[in-house]
PDB file of N, CA and C in Angstrom:
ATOM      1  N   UNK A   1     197.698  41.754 102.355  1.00  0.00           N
ATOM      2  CA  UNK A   1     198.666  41.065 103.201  1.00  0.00           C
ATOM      3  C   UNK A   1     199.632  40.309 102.291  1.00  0.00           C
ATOM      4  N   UNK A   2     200.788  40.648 102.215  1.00  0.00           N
ATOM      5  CA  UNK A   2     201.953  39.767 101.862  1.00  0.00           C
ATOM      6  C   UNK A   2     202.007  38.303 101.499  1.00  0.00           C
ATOM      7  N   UNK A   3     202.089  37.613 101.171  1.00  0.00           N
ATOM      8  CA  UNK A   3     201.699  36.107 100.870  1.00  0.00           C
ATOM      9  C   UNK A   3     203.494  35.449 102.047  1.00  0.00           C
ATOM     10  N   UNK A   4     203.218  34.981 102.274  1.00  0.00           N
ATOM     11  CA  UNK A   4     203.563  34.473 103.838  1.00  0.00           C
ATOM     12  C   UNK A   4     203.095  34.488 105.303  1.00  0.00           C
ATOM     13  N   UNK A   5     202.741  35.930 105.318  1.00  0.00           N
ATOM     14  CA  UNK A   5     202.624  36.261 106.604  1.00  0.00           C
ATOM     15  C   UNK A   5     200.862  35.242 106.838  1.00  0.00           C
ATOM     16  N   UNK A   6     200.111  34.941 106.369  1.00  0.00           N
ATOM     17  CA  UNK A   6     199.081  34.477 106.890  1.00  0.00           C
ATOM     18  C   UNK A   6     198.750  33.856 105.383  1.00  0.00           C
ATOM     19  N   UNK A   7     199.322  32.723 104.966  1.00  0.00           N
ATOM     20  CA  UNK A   7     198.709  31.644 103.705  1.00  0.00           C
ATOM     21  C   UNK A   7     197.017  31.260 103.685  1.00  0.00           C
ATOM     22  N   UNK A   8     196.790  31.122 104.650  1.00  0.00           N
ATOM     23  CA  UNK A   8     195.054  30.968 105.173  1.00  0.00           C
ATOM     24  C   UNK A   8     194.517  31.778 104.534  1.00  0.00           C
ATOM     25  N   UNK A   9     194.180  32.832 104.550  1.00  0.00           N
ATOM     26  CA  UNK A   9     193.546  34.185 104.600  1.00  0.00           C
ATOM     27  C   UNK A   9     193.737  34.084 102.407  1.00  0.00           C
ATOM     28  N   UNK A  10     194.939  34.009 101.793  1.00  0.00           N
ATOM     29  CA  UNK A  10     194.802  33.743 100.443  1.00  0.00           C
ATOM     30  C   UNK A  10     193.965  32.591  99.805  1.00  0.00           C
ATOM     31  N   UNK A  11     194.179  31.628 100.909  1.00  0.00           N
ATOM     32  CA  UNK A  11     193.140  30.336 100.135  1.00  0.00           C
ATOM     33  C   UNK A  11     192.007  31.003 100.069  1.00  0.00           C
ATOM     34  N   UNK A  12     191.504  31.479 101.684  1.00  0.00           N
ATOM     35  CA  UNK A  12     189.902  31.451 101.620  1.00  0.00           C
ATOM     36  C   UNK A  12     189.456  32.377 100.503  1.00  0.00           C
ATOM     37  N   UNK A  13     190.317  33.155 100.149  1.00  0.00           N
ATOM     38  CA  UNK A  13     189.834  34.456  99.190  1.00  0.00           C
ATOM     39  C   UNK A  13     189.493  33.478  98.007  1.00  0.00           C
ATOM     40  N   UNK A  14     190.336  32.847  98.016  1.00  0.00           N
ATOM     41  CA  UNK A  14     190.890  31.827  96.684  1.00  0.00           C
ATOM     42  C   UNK A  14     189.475  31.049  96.440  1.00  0.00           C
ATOM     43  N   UNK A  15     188.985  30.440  97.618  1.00  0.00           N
ATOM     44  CA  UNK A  15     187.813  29.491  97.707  1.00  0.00           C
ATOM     45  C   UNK A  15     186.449  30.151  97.175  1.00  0.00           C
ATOM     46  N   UNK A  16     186.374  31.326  98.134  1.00  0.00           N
ATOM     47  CA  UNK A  16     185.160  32.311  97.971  1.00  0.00           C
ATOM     48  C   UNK A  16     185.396  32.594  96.328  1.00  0.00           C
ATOM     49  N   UNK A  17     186.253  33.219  96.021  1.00  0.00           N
ATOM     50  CA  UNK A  17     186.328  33.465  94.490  1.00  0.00           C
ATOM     51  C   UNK A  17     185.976  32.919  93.473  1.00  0.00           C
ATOM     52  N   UNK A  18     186.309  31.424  93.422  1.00  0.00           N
ATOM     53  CA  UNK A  18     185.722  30.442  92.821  1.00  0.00           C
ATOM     54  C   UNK A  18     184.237  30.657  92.597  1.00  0.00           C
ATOM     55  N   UNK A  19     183.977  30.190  93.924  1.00  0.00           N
ATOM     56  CA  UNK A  19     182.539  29.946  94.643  1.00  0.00           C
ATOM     57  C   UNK A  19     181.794  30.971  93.874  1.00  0.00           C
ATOM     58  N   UNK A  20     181.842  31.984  94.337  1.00  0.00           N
ATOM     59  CA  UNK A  20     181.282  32.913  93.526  1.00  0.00           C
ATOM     60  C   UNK A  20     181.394  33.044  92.104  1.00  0.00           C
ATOM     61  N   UNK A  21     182.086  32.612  91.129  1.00  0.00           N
ATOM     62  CA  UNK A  21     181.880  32.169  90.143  1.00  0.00           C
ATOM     63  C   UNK A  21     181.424  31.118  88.966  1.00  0.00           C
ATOM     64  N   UNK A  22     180.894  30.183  90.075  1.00  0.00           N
ATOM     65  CA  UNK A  22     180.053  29.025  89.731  1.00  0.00           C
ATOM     66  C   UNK A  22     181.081  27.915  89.897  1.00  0.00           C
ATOM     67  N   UNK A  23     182.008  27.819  90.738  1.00  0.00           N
ATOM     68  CA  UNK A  23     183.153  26.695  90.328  1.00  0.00           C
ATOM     69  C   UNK A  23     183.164  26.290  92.034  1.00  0.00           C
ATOM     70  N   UNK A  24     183.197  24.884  92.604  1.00  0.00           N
ATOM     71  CA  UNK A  24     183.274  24.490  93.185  1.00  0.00           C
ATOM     72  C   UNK A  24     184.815  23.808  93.779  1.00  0.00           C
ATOM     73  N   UNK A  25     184.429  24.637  95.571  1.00  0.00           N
ATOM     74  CA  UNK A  25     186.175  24.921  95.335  1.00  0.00           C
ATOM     75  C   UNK A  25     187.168  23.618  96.435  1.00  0.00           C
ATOM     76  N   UNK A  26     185.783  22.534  96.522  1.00  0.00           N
ATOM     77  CA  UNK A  26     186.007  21.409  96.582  1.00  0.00           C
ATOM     78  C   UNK A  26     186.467  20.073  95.784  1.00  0.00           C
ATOM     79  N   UNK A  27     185.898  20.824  94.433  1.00  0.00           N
ATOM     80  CA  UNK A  27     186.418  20.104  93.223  1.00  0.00           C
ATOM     81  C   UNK A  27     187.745  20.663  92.824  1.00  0.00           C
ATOM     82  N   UNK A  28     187.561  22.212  92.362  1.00  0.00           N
ATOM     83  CA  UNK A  28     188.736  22.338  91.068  1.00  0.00           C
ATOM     84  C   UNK A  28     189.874  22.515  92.777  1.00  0.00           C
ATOM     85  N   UNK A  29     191.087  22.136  91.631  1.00  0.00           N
ATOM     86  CA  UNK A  29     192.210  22.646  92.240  1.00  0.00           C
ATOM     87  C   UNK A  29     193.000  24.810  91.731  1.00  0.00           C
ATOM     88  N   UNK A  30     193.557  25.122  92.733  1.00  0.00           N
ATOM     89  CA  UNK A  30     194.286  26.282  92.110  1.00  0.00           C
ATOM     90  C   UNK A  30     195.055  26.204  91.051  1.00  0.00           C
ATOM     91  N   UNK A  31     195.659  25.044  90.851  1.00  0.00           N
ATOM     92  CA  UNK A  31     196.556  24.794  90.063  1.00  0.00           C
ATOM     93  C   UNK A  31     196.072  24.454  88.198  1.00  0.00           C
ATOM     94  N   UNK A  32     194.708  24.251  89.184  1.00  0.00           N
ATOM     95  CA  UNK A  32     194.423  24.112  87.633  1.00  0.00           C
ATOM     96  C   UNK A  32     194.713  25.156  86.319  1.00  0.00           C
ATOM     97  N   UNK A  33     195.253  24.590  85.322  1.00  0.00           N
ATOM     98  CA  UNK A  33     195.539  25.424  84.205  1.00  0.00           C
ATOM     99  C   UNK A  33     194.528  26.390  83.696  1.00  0.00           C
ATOM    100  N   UNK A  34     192.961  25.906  83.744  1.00  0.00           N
ATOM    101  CA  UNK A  34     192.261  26.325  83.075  1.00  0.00           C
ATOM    102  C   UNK A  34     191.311  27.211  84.043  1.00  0.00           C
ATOM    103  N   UNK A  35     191.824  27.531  84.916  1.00  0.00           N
ATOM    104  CA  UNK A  35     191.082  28.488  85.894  1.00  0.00           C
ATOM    105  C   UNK A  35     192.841  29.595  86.282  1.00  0.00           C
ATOM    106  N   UNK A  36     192.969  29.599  85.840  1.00  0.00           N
ATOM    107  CA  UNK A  36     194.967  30.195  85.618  1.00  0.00           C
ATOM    108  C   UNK A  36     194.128  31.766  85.417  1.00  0.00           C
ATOM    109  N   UNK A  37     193.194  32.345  84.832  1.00  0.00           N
ATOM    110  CA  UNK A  37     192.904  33.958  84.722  1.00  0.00           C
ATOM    111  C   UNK A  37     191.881  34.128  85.764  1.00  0.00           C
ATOM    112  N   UNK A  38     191.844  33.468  86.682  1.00  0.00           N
ATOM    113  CA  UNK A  38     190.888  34.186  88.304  1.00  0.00           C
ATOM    114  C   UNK A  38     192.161  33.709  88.894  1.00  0.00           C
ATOM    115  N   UNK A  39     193.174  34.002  89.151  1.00  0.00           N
ATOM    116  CA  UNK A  39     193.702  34.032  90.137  1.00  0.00           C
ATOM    117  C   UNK A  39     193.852  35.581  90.333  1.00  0.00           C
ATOM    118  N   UNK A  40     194.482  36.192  91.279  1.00  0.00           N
ATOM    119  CA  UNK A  40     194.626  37.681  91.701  1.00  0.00           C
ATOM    120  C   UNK A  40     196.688  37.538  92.116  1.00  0.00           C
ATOM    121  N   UNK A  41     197.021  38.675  91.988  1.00  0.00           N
ATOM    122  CA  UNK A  41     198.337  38.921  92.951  1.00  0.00           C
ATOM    123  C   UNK A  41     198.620  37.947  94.216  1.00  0.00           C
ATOM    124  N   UNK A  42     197.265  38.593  95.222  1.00  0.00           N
ATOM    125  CA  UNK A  42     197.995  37.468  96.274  1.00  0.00           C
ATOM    126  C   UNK A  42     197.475  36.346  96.173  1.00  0.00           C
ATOM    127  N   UNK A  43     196.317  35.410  95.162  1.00  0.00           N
ATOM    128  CA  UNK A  43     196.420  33.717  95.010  1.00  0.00           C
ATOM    129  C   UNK A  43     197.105  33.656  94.062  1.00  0.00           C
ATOM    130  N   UNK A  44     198.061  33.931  93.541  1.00  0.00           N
ATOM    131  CA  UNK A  44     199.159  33.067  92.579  1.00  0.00           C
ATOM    132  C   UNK A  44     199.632  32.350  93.216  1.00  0.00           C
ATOM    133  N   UNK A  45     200.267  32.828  94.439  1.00  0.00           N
ATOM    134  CA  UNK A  45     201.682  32.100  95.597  1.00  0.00           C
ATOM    135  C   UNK A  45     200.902  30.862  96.754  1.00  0.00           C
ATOM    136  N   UNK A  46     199.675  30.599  96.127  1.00  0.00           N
ATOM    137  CA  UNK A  46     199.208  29.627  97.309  1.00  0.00           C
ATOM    138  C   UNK A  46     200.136  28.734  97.813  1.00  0.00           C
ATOM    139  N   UNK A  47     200.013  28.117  98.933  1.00  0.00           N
ATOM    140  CA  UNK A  47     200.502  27.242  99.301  1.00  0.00           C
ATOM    141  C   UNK A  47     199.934  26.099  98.961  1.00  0.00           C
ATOM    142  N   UNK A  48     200.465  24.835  98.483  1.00  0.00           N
ATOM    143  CA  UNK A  48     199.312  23.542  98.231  1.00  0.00           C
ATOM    144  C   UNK A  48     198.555  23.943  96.912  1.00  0.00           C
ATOM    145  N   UNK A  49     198.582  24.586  96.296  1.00  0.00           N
ATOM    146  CA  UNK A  49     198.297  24.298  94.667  1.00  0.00           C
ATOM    147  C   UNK A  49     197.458  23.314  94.348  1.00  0.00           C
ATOM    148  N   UNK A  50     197.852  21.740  94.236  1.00  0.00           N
ATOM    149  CA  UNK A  50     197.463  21.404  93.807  1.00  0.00           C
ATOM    150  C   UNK A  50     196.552  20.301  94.157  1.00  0.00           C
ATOM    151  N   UNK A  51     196.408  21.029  95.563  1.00  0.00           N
ATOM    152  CA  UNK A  51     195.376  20.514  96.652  1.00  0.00           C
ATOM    153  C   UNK A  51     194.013  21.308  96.610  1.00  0.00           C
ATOM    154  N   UNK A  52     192.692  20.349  96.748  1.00  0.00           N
ATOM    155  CA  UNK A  52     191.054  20.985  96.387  1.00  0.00           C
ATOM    156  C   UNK A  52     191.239  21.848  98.143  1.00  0.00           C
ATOM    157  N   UNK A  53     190.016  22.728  98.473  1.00  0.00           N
ATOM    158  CA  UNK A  53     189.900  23.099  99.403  1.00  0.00           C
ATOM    159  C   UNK A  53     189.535  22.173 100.284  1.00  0.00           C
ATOM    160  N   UNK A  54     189.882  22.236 101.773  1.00  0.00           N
ATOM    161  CA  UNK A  54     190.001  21.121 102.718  1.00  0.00           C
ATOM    162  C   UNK A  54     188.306  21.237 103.325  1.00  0.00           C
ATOM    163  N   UNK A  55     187.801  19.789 103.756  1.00  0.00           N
ATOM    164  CA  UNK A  55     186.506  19.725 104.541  1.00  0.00           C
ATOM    165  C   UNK A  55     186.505  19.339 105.823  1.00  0.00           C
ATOM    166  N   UNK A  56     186.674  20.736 106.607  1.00  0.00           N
ATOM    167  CA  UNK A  56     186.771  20.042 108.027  1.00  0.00           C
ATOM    168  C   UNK A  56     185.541  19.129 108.431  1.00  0.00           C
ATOM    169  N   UNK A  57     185.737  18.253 109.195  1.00  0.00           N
ATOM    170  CA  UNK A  57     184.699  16.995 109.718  1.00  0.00           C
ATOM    171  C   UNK A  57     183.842  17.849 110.488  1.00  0.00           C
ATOM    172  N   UNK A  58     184.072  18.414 111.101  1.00  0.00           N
ATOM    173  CA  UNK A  58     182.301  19.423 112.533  1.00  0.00           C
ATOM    174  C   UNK A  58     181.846  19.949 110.826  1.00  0.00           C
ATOM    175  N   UNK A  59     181.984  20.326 109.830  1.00  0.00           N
ATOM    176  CA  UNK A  59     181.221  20.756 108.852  1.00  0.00           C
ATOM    177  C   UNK A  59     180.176  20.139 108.228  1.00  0.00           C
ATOM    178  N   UNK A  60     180.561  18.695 108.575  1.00  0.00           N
ATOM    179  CA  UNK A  60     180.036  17.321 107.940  1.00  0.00           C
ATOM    180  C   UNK A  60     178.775  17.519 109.038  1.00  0.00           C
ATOM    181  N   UNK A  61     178.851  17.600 110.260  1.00  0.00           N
ATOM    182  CA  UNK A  61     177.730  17.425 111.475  1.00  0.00           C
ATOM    183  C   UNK A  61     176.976  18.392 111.343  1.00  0.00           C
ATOM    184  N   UNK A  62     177.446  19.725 110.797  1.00  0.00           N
ATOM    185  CA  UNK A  62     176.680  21.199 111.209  1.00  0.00           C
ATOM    186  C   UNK A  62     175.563  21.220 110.561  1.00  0.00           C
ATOM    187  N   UNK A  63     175.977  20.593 109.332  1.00  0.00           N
ATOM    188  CA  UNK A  63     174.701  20.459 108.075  1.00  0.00           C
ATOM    189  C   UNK A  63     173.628  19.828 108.023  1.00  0.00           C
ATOM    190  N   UNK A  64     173.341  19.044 109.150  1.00  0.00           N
ATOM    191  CA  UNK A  64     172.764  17.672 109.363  1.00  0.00           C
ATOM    192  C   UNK A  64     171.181  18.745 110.320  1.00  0.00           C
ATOM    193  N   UNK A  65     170.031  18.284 109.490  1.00  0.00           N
ATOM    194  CA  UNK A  65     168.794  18.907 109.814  1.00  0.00           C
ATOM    195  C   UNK A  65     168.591  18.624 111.452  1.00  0.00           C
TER     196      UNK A  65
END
């Protein structure tokens, strides 16, 4: 998908990608310099760069035993 038509859909790739590489995608940012060779074609153009991945609040409750 084109990087406009649905920006969402590049983060999450963006997030999972991390994730799966041992990097927490609550901490690092995209922008970071030193994570600059896992990006792909369509996460170069993120939107918000230099923003961590967002924690919606019902995520905070779901987890709760």
């Amino acid at each position: 998908m084109p990087p406009g038509l649905d920006d969402d859909i590049h983060r999450y790739v963006w997030d999972g990608r991390v994730q799966r590489l041992g990097y927490n995608p609550y901490i690092v940012v995209p922008s970071d310099p030193a994570l600059a060779g896992l990006h792909t074609s369509e996460t170069r153009t993120l939107n918000n760069p230099r923003c961590r991945a967002p924690i919606h609040r019902g995520r905070n409750y779901s987890s709760v035993p």
